[in-house]
Protein backbone atom coordinates (compact mmCIF):
# COMPACT_ATOMS: atom_id res chain seq x y z
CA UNK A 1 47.56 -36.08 -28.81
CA UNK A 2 48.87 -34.50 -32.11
CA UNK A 3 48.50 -35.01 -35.53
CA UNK A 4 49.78 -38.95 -37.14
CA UNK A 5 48.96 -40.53 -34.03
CA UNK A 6 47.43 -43.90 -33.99
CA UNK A 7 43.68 -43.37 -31.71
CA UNK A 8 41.04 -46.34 -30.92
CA UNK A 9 37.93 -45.16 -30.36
CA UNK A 10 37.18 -45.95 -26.33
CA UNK A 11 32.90 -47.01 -25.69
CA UNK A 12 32.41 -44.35 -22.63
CA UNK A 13 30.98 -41.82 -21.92
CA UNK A 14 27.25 -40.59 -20.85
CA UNK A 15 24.33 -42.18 -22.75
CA UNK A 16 21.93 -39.70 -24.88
CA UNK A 17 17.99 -40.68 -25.88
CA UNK A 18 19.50 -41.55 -29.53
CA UNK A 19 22.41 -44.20 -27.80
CA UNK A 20 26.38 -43.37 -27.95
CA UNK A 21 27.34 -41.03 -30.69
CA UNK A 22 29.74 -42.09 -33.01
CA UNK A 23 28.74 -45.81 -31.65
CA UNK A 24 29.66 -47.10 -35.14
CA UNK A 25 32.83 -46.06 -34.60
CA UNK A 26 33.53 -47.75 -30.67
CA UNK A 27 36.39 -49.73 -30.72
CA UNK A 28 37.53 -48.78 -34.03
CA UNK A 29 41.15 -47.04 -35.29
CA UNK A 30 42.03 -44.08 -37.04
CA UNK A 31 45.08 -41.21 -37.59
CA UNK A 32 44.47 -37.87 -36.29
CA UNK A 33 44.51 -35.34 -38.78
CA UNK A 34 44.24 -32.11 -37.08
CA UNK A 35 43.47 -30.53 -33.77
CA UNK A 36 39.41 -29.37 -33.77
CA UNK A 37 38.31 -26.02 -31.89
CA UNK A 38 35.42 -26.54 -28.76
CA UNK A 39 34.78 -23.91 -26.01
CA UNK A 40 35.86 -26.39 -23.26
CA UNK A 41 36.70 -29.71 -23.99
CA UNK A 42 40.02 -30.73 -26.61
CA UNK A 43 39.36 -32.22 -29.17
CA UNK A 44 40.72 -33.65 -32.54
CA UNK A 45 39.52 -34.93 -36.12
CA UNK A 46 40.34 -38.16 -36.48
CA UNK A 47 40.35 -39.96 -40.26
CA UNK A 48 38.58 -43.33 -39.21
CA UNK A 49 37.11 -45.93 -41.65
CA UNK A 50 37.36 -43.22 -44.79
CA UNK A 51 36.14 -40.78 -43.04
CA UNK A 52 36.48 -37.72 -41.06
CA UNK A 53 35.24 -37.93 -37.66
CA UNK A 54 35.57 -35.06 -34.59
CA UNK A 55 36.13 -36.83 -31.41
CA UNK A 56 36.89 -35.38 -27.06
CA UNK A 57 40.17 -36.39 -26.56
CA UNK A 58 38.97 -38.20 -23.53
CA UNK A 59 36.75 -40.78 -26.25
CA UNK A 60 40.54 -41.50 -27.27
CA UNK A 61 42.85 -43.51 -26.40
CA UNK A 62 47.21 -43.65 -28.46
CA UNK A 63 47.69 -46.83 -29.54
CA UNK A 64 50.00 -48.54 -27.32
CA UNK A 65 48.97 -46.95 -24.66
CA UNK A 66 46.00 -49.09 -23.44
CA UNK A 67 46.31 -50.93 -20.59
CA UNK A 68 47.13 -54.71 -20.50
């Protein structure tokens, strides 16, 4: 994934005591705007419904790339 590309928001993942986080945001597009720093797991910042929102790559998937 790099920066300008189109991302939906995918609804997996484990479930926490507070529900999904960033569950407002499930299902949802936005742009990547820049790569994000985590020890082990990639990640990006994606700018989705005016705002800026840090995501796992694996919550994303390109769009045009889903299946179906």
């Amino acid at each position: 994934m790099k920066v300008g590309d189109l991302v939906q928001v995918q609804g997996h993942g484990p479930i926490i005591p507070a529900g999904h986080v960033w569950h407002e945001f499930m299902g949802k597009t936005g742009v990547v705007v820049s790569d994000a720093r985590r020890i082990h797991t990639p990640a990006v910042k994606v700018l989705i419904s005016g705002q800026i929102a840090e995501f796992d790559v694996e919550e994303l998937v390109k769009v045009g790339e889903q299946d179906g």
